[in-house]
C-alpha atoms as a PDB file:
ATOM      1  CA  UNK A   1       0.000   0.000   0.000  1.00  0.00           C
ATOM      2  CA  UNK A   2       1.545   3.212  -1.017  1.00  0.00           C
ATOM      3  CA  UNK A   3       0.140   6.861   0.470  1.00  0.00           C
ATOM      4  CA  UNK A   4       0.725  10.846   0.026  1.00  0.00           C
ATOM      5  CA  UNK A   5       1.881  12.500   3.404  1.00  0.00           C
ATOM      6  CA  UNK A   6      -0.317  15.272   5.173  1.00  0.00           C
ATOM      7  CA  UNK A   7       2.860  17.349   3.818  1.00  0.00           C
ATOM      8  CA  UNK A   8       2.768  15.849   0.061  1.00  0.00           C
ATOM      9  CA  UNK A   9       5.804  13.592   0.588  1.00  0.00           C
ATOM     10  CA  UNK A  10       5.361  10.018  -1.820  1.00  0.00           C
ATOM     11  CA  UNK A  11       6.181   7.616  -1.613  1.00  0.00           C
ATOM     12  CA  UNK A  12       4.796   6.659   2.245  1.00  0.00           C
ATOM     13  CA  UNK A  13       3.912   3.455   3.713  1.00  0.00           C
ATOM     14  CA  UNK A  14       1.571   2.814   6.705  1.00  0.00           C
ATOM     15  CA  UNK A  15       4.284   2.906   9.141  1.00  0.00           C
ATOM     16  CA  UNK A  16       5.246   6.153   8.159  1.00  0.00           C
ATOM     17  CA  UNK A  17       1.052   6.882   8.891  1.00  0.00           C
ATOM     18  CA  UNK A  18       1.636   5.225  12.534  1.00  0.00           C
ATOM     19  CA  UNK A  19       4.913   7.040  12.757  1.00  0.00           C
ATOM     20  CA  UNK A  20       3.001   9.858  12.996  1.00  0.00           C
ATOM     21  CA  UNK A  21      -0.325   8.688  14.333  1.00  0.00           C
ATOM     22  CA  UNK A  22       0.547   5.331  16.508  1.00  0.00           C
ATOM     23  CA  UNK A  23      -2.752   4.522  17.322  1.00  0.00           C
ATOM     24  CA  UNK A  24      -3.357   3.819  13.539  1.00  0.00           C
ATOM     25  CA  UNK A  25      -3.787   0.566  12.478  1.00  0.00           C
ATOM     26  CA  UNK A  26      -4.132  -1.041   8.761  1.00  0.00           C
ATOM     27  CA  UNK A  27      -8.275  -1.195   8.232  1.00  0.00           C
ATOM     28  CA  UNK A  28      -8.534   2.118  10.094  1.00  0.00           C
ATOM     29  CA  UNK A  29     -10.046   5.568   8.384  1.00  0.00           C
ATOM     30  CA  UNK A  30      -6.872   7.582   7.499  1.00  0.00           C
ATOM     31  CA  UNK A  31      -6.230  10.342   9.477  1.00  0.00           C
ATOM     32  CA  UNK A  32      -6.861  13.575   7.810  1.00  0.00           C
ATOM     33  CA  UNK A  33      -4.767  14.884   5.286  1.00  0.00           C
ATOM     34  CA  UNK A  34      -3.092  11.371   4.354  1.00  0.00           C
ATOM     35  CA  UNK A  35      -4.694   9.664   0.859  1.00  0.00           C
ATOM     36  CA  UNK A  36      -3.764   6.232  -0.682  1.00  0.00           C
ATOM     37  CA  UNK A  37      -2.532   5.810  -4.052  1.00  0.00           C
ATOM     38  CA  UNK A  38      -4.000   3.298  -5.954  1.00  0.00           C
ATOM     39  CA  UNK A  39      -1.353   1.025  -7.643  1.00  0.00           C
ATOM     40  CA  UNK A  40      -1.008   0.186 -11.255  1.00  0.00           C
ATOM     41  CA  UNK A  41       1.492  -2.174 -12.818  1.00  0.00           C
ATOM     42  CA  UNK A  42       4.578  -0.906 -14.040  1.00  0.00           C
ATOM     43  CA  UNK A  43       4.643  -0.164 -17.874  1.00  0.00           C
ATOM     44  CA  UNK A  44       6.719  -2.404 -20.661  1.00  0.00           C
ATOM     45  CA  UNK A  45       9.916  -1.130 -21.464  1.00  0.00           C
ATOM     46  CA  UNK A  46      12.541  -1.960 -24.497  1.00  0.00           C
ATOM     47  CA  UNK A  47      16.180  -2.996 -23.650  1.00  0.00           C
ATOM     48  CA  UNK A  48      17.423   0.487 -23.589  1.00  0.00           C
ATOM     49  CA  UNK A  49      14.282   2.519 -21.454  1.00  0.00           C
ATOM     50  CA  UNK A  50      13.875   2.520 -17.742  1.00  0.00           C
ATOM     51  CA  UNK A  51      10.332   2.749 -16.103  1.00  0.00           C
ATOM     52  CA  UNK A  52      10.494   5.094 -12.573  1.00  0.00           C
ATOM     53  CA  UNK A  53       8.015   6.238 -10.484  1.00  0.00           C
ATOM     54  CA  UNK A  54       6.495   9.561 -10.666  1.00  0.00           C
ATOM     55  CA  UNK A  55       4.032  11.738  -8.285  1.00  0.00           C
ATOM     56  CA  UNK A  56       0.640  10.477  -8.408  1.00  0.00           C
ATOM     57  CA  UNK A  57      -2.120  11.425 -10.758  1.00  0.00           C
ATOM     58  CA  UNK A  58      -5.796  11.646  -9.939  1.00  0.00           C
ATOM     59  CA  UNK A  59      -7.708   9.467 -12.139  1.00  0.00           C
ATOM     60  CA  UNK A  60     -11.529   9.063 -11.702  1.00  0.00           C
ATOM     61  CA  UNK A  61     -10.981  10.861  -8.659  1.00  0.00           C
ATOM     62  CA  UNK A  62      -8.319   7.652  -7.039  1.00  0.00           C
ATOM     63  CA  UNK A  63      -4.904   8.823  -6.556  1.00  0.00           C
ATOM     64  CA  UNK A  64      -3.104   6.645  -8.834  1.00  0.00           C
ATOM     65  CA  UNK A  65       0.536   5.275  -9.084  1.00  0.00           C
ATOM     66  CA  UNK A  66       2.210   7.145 -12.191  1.00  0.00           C
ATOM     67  CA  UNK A  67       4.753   5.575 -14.110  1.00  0.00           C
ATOM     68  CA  UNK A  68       6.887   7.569 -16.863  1.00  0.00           C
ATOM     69  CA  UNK A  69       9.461   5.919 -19.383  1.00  0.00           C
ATOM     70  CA  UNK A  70      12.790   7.581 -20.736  1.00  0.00           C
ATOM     71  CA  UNK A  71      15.254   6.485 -22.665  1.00  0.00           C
ATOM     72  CA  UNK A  72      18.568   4.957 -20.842  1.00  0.00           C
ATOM     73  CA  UNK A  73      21.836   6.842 -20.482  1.00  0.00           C
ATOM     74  CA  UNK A  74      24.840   5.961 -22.195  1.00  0.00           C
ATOM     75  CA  UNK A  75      26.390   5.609 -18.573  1.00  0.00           C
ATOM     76  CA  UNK A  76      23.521   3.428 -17.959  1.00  0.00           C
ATOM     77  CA  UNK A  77      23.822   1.199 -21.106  1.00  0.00           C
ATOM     78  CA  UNK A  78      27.394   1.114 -20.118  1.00  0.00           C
ATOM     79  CA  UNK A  79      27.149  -0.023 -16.805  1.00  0.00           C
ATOM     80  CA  UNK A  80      24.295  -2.696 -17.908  1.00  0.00           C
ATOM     81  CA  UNK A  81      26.786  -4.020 -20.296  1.00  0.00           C
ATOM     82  CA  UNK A  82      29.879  -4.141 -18.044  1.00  0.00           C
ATOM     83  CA  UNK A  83      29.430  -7.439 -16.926  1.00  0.00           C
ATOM     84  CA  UNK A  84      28.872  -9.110 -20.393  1.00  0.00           C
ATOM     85  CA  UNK A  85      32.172  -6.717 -22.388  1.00  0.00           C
ATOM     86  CA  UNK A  86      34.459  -7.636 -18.864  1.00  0.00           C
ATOM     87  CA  UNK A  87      34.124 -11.340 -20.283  1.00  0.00           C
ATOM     88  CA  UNK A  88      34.138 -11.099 -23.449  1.00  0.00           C
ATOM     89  CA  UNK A  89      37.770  -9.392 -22.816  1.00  0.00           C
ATOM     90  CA  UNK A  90      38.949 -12.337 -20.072  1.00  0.00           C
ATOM     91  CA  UNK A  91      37.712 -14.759 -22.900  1.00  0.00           C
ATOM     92  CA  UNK A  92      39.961 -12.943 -25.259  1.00  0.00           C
ATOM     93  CA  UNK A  93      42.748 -13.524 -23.289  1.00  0.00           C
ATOM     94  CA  UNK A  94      42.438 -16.715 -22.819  1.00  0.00           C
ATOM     95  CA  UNK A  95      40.590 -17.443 -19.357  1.00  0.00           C
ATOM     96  CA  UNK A  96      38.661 -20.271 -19.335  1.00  0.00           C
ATOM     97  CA  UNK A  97      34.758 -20.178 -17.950  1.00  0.00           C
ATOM     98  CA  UNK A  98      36.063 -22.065 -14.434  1.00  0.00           C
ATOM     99  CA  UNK A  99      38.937 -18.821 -14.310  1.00  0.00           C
ATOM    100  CA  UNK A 100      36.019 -16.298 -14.892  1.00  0.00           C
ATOM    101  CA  UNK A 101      33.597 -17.870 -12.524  1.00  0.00           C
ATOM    102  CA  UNK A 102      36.143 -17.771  -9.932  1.00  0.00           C
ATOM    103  CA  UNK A 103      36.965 -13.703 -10.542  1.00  0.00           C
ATOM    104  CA  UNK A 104      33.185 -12.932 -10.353  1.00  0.00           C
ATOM    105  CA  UNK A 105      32.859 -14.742  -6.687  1.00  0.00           C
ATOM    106  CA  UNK A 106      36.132 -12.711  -5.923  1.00  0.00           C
ATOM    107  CA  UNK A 107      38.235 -15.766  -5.199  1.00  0.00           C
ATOM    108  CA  UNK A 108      41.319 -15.227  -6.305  1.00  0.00           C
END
């Protein structure tokens, strides 16, 4: 379950609600000022977009998880394909797969 603060802070959680209001309890009313968002799921993306989280949007009149998509960095695409070029290069020099294993658990 995912709420808007009093104070327009998101994402919360109910034990940031109880943080403020201990008495609360899950199946309670919400005390004033705090709404819950309703949840969607998160959208399809290709290999080289990231889905994130943006502030809710009212839809219908529910508060309502809002996902946007953008297109990957180049430091991201790098970093995603890190792993994958770092073997290719041991491969080149001649590690075998046992060698390579062995380097990605850090036991050398």
């Amino acid at each position: 379950m995912l709420f808007i603060s009093p104070n327009n802070e998101y994402p919360r959680h109910y034990g940031d609600i109880q943080l403020d209001e201990p008495s609360w309890k899950l199946g309670d009313q919400l005390p004033e000022g705090w709404v819950e968002v309703a949840t969607i799921e998160k959208p399809a993306v290709n290999s080289d977009q990231i889905a994130y989280e943006d502030f809710p949007t009212e839809i219908d009149g529910v508060m309502t998880q809002n996902w946007a998509v953008r297109k990957m960095t180049a430091e991201e695409i790098e970093r995603r394909e890190a792993p994958k070029k770092a073997k290719e290069k041991l491969i080149e020099l001649g590690f075998s797969e046992a060698e390579i294993r062995a380097i990605a658990r850090g036991l050398f």
